[in-house]
C-alpha atoms as a PDB file:
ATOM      1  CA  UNK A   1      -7.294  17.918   3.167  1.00  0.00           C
ATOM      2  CA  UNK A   2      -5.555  15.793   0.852  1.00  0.00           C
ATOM      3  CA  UNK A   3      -2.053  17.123  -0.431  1.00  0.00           C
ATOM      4  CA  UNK A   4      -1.101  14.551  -2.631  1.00  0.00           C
ATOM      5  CA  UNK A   5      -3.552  13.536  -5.129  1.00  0.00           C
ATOM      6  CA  UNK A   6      -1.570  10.978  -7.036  1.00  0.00           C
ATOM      7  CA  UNK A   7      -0.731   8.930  -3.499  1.00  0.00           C
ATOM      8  CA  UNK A   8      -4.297   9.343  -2.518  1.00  0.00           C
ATOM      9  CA  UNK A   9      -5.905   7.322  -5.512  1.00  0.00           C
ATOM     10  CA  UNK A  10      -2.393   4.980  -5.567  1.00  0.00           C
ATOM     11  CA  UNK A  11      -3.180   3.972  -2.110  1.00  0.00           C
ATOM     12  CA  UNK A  12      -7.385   3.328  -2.469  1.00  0.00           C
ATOM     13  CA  UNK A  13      -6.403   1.421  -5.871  1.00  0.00           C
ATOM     14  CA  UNK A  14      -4.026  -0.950  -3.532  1.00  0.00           C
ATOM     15  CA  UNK A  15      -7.211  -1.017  -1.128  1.00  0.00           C
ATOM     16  CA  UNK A  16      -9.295  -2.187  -4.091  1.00  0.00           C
ATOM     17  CA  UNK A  17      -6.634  -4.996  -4.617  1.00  0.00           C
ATOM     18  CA  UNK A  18      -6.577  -6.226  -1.349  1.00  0.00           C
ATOM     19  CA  UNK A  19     -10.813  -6.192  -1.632  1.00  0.00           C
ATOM     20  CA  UNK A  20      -9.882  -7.901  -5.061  1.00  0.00           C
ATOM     21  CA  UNK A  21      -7.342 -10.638  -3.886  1.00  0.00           C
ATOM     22  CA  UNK A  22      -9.107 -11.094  -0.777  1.00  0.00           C
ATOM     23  CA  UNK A  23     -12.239 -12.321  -2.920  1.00  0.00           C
ATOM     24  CA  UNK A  24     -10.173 -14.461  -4.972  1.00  0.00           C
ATOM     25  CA  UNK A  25      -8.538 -16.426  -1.962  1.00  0.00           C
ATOM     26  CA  UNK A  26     -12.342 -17.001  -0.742  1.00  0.00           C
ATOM     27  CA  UNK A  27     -13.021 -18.543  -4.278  1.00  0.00           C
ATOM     28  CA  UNK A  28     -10.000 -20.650  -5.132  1.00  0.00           C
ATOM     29  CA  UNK A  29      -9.225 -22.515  -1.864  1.00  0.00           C
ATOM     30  CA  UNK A  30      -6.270 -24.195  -2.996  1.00  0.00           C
ATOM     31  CA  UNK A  31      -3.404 -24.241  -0.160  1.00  0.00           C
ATOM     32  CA  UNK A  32      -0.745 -22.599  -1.764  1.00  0.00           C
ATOM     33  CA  UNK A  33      -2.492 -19.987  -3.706  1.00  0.00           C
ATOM     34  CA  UNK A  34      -4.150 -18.891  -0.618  1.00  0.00           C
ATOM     35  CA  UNK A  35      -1.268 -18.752   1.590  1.00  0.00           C
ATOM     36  CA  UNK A  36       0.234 -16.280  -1.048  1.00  0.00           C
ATOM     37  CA  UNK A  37      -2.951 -14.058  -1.689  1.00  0.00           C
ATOM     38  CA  UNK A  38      -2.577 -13.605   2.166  1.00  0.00           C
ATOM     39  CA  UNK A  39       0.460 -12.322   1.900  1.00  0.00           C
ATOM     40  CA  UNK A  40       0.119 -10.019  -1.290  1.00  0.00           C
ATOM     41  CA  UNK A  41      -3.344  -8.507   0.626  1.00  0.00           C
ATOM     42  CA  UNK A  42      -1.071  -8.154   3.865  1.00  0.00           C
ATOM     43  CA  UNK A  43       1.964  -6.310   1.688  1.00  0.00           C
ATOM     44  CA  UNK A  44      -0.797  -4.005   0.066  1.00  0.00           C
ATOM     45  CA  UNK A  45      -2.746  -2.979   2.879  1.00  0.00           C
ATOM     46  CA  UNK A  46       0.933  -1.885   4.486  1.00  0.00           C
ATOM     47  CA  UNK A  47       2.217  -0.225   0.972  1.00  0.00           C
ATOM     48  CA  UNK A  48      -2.012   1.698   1.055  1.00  0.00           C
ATOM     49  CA  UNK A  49      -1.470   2.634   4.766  1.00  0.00           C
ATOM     50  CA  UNK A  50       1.901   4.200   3.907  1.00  0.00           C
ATOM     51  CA  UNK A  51       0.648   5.699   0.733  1.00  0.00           C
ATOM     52  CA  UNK A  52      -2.435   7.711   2.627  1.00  0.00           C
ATOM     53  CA  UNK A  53       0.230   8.678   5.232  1.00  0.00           C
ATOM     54  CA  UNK A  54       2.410  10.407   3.231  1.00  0.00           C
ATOM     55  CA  UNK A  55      -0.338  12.108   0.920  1.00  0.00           C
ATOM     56  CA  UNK A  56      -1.996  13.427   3.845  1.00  0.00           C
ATOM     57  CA  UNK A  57       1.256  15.236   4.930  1.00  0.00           C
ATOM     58  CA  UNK A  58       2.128  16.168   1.698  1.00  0.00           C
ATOM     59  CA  UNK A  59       5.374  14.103   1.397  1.00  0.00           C
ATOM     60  CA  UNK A  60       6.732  12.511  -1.542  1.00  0.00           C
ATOM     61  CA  UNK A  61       8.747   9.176  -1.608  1.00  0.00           C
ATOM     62  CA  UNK A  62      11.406  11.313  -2.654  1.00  0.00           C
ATOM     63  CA  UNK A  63      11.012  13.713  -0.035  1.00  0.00           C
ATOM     64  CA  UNK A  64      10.980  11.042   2.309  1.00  0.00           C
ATOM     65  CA  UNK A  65      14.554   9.446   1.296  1.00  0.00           C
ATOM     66  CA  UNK A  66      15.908  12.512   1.107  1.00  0.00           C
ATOM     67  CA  UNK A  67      15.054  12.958   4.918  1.00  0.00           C
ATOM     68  CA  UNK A  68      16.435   9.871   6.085  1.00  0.00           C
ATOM     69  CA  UNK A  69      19.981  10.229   4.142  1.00  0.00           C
ATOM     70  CA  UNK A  70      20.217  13.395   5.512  1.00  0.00           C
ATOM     71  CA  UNK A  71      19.784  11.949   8.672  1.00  0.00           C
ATOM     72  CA  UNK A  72      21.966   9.121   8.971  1.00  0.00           C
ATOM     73  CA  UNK A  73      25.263  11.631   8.217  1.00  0.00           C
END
């Protein structure tokens, strides 16, 4: 089902982060730091949704430039 191995794992080890980061914002409630765990778990649960996307169609991130430069001419 999966037909890109390498984006499969890359995208559950950014889910692990966000589990990771998520705890760590729970445990060190300092305003700042928070505020910015937030946003890291918010840009890696995008960059793991976009990961299992493209390995369950089989695309590469090359693959996937090359399709929008080709495109935009």
């Amino acid at each position: 089902m999966i037909k890109n191995k390498p984006q499969y794992y890359a995208a559950v080890g950014l889910v692990l982060l966000v589990i990771l980061f998520a705890a760590l914002a729970r445990i060190v409630e300092a305003g700042g730091l928070t505020k910015f765990v937030w946003l890291l778990t918010a840009v890696l649960q995008i960059g793991a949704i976009f990961l299992l996307i493209l390995s369950a169609g089989g695309l590469s991130m090359k693959d996937l430039a090359g399709d929008w430069r080709t495109r935009s001419r």
